[in-house]
N, C-alpha and C. Protein backbone atom coordinates (compact mmCIF):
# COMPACT_ATOMS: atom_id res chain seq x y z
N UNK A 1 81.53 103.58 85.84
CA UNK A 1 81.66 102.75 87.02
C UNK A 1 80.81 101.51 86.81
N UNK A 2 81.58 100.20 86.77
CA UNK A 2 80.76 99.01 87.08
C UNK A 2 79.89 98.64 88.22
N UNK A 3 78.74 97.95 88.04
CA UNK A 3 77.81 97.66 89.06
C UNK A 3 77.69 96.33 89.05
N UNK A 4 77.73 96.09 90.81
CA UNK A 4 76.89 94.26 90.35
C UNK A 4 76.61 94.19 91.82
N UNK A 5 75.38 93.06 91.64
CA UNK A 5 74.71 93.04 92.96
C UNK A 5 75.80 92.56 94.16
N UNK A 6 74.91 92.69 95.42
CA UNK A 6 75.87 92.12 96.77
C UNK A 6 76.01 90.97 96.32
N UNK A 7 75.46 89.75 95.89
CA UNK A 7 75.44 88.93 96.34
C UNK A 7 76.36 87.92 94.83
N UNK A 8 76.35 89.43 93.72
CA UNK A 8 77.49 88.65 93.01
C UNK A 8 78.91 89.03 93.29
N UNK A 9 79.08 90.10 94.15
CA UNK A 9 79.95 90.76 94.83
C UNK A 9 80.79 89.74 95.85
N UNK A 10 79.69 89.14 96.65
CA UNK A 10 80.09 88.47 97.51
C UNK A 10 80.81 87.11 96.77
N UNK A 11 79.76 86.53 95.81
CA UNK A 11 80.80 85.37 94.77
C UNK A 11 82.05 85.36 94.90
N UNK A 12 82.13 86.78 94.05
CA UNK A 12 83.59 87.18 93.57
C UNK A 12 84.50 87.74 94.54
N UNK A 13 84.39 87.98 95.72
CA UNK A 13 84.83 88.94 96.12
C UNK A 13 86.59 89.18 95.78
N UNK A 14 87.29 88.53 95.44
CA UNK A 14 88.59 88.68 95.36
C UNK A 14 89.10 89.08 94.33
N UNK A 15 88.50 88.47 93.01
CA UNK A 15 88.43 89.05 91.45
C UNK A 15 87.91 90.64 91.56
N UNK A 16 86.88 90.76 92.53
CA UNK A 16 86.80 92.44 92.17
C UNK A 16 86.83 93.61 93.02
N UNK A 17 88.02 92.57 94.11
CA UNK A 17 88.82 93.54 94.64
C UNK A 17 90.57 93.96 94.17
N UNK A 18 90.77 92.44 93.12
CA UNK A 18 91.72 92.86 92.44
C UNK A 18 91.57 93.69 91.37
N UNK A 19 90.33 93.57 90.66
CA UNK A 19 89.88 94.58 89.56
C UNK A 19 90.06 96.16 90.21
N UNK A 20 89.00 96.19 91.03
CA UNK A 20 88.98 98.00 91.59
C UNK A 20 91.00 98.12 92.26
N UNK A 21 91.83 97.46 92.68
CA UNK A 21 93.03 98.28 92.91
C UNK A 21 93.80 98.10 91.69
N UNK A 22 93.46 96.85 90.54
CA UNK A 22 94.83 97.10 89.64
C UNK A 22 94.10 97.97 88.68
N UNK A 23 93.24 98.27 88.32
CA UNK A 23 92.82 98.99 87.25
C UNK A 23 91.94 100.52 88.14
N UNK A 24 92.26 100.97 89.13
CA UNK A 24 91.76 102.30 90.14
C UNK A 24 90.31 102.79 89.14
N UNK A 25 89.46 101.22 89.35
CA UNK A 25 88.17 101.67 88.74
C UNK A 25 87.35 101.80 90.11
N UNK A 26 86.39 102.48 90.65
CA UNK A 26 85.93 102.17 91.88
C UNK A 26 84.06 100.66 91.66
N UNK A 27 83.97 100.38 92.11
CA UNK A 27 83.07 99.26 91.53
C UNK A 27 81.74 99.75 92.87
N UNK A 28 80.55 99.99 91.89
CA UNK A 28 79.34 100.35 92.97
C UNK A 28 78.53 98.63 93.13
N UNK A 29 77.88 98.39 94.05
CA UNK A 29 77.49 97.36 94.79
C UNK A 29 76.17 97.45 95.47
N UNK A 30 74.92 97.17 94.67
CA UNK A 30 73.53 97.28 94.90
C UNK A 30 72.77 96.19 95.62
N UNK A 31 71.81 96.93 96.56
CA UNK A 31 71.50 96.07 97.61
C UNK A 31 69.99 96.50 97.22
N UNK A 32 69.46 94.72 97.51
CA UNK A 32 67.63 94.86 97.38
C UNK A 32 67.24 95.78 98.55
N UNK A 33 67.68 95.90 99.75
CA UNK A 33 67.01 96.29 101.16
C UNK A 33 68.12 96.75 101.09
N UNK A 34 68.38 98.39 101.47
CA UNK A 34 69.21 99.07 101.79
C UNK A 34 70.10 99.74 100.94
N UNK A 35 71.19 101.04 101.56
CA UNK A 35 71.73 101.66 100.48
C UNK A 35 72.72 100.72 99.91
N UNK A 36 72.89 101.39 98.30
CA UNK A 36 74.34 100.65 97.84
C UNK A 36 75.27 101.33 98.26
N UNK A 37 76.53 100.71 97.59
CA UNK A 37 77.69 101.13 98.42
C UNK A 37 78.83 101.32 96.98
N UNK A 38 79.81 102.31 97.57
CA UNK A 38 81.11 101.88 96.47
C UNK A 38 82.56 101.31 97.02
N UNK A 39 82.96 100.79 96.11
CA UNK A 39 84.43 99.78 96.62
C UNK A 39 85.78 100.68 95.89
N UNK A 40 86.39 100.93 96.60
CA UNK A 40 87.37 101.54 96.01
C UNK A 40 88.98 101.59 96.79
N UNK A 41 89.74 101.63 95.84
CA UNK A 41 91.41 100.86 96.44
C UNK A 41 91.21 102.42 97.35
N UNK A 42 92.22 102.13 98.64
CA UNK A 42 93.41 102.96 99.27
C UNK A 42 93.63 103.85 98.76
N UNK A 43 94.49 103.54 97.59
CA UNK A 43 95.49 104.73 97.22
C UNK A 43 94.22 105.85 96.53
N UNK A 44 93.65 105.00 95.75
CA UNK A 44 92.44 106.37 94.57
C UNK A 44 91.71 106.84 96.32
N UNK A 45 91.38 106.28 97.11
CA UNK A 45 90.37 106.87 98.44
C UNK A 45 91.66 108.42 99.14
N UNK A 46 92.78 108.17 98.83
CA UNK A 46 93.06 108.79 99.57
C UNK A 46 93.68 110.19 98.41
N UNK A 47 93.63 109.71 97.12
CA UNK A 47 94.17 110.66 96.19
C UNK A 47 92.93 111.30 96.41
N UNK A 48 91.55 111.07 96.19
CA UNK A 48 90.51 111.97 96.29
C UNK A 48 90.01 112.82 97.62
N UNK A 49 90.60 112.66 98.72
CA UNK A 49 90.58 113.39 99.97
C UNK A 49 91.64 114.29 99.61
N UNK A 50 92.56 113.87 98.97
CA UNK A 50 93.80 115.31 98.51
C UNK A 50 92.91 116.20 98.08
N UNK A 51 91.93 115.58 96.84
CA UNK A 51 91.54 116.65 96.19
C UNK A 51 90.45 117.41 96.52
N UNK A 52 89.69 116.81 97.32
CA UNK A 52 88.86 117.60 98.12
C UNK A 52 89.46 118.42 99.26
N UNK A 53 90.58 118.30 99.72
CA UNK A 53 91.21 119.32 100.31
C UNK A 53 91.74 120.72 99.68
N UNK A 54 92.06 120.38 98.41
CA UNK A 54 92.87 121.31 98.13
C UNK A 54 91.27 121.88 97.76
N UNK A 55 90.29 121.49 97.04
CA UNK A 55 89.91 122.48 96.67
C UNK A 55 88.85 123.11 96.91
N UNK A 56 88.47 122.67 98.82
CA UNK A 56 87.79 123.30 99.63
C UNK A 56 88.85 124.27 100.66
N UNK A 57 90.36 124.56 100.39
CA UNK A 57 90.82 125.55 100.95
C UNK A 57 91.16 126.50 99.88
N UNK A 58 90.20 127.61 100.30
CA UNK A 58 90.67 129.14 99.73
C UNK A 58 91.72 129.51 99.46
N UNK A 59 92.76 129.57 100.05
CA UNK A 59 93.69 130.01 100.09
C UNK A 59 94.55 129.13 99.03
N UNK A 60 94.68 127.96 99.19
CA UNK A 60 95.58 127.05 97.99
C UNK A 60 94.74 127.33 96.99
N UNK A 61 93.35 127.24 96.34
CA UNK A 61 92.83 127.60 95.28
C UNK A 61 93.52 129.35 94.66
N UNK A 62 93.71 130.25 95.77
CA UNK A 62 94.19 131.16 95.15
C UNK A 62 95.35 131.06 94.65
N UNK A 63 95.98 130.83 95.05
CA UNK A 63 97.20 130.19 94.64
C UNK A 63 97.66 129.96 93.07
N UNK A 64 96.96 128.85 93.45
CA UNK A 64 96.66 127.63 91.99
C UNK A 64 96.04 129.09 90.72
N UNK A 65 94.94 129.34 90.90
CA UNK A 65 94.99 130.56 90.32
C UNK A 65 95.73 131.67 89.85
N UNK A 66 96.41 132.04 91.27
CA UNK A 66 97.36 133.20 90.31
C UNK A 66 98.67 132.63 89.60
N UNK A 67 99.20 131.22 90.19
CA UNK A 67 99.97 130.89 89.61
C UNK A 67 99.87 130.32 88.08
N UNK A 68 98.49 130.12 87.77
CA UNK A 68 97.66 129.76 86.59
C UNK A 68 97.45 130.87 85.37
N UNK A 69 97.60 132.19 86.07
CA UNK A 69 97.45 133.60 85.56
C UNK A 69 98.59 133.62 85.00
N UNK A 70 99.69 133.81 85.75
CA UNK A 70 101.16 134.44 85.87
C UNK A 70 101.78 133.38 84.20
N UNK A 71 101.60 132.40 84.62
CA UNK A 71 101.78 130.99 83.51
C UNK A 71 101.21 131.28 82.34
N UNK A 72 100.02 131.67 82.02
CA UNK A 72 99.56 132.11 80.86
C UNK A 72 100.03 133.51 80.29
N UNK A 73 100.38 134.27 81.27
CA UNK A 73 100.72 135.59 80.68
C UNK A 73 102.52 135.37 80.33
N UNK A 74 103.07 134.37 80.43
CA UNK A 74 104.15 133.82 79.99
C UNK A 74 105.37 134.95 81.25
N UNK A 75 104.59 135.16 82.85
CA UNK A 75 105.30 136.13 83.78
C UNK A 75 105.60 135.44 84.55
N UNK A 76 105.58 134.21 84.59
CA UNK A 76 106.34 133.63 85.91
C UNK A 76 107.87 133.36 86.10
N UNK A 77 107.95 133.06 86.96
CA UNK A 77 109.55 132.19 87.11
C UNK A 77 110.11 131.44 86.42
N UNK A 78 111.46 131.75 85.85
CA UNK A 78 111.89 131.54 84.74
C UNK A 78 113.27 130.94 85.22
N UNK A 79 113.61 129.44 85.96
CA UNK A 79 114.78 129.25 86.08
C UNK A 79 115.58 129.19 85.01
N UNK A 80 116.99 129.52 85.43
CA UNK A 80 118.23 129.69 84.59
C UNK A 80 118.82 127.89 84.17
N UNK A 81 119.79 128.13 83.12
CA UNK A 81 120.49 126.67 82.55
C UNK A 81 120.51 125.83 83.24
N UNK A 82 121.26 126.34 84.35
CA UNK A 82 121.96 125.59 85.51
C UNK A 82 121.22 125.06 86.84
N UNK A 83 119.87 126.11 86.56
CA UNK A 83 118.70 125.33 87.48
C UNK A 83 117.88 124.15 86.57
N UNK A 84 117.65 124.39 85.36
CA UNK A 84 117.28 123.52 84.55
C UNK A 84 117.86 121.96 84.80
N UNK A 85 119.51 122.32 84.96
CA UNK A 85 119.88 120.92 84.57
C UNK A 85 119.83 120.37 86.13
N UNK A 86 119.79 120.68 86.98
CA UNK A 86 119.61 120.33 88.15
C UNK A 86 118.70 119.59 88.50
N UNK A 87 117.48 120.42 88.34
CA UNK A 87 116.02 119.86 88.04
C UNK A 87 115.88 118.57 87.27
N UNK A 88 116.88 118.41 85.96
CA UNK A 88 115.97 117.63 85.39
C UNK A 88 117.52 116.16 85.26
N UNK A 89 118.32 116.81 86.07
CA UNK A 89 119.51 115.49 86.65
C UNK A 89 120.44 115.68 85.28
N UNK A 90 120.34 116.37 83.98
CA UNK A 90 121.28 116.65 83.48
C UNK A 90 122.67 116.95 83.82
């Protein structure tokens, strides 16, 4: 993660608000008096509330797990040709 003070922050502000959404880097922002802060696009703010959802509920973690099990033991669900080509617009 890149750092740069408020007040080169403030300079720039448009260059590195286009930086943090076209390149979903989040950019931290240090202050003499007070906490710093981080800048980060929409879309990465809200992909990471997904992921803190999923993997503060129990229940989807089990999930993810046994379906993680089943997958390695080569026992899961095994669609047929014709679901294949469906799936994949064949």
């Amino acid at each position: 993660m890149n750092t740069v003070s408020v007040n080169q922050f403030r300079d720039k502000l448009k260059a590195f608000i286009e930086q943090v959404t076209e390149n979903h880097t989040p950019l931290k922002v240090t202050r003499r008096a007070g906490e710093d802060f981080v800048v980060i696009s929409a879309d990465d703010w809200e992909r990471e509330q997904e992921t803190l959802y999923v993997l503060q509920n129990a229940s989807l973690m089990k999930q993810i797990a046994e379906s993680l099990q089943t997958h390695s033991s080569n026992q899961g669900y095994k669609p047929t040709s014709e679901e294949m080509n469906e799936i994949t617009g064949i």
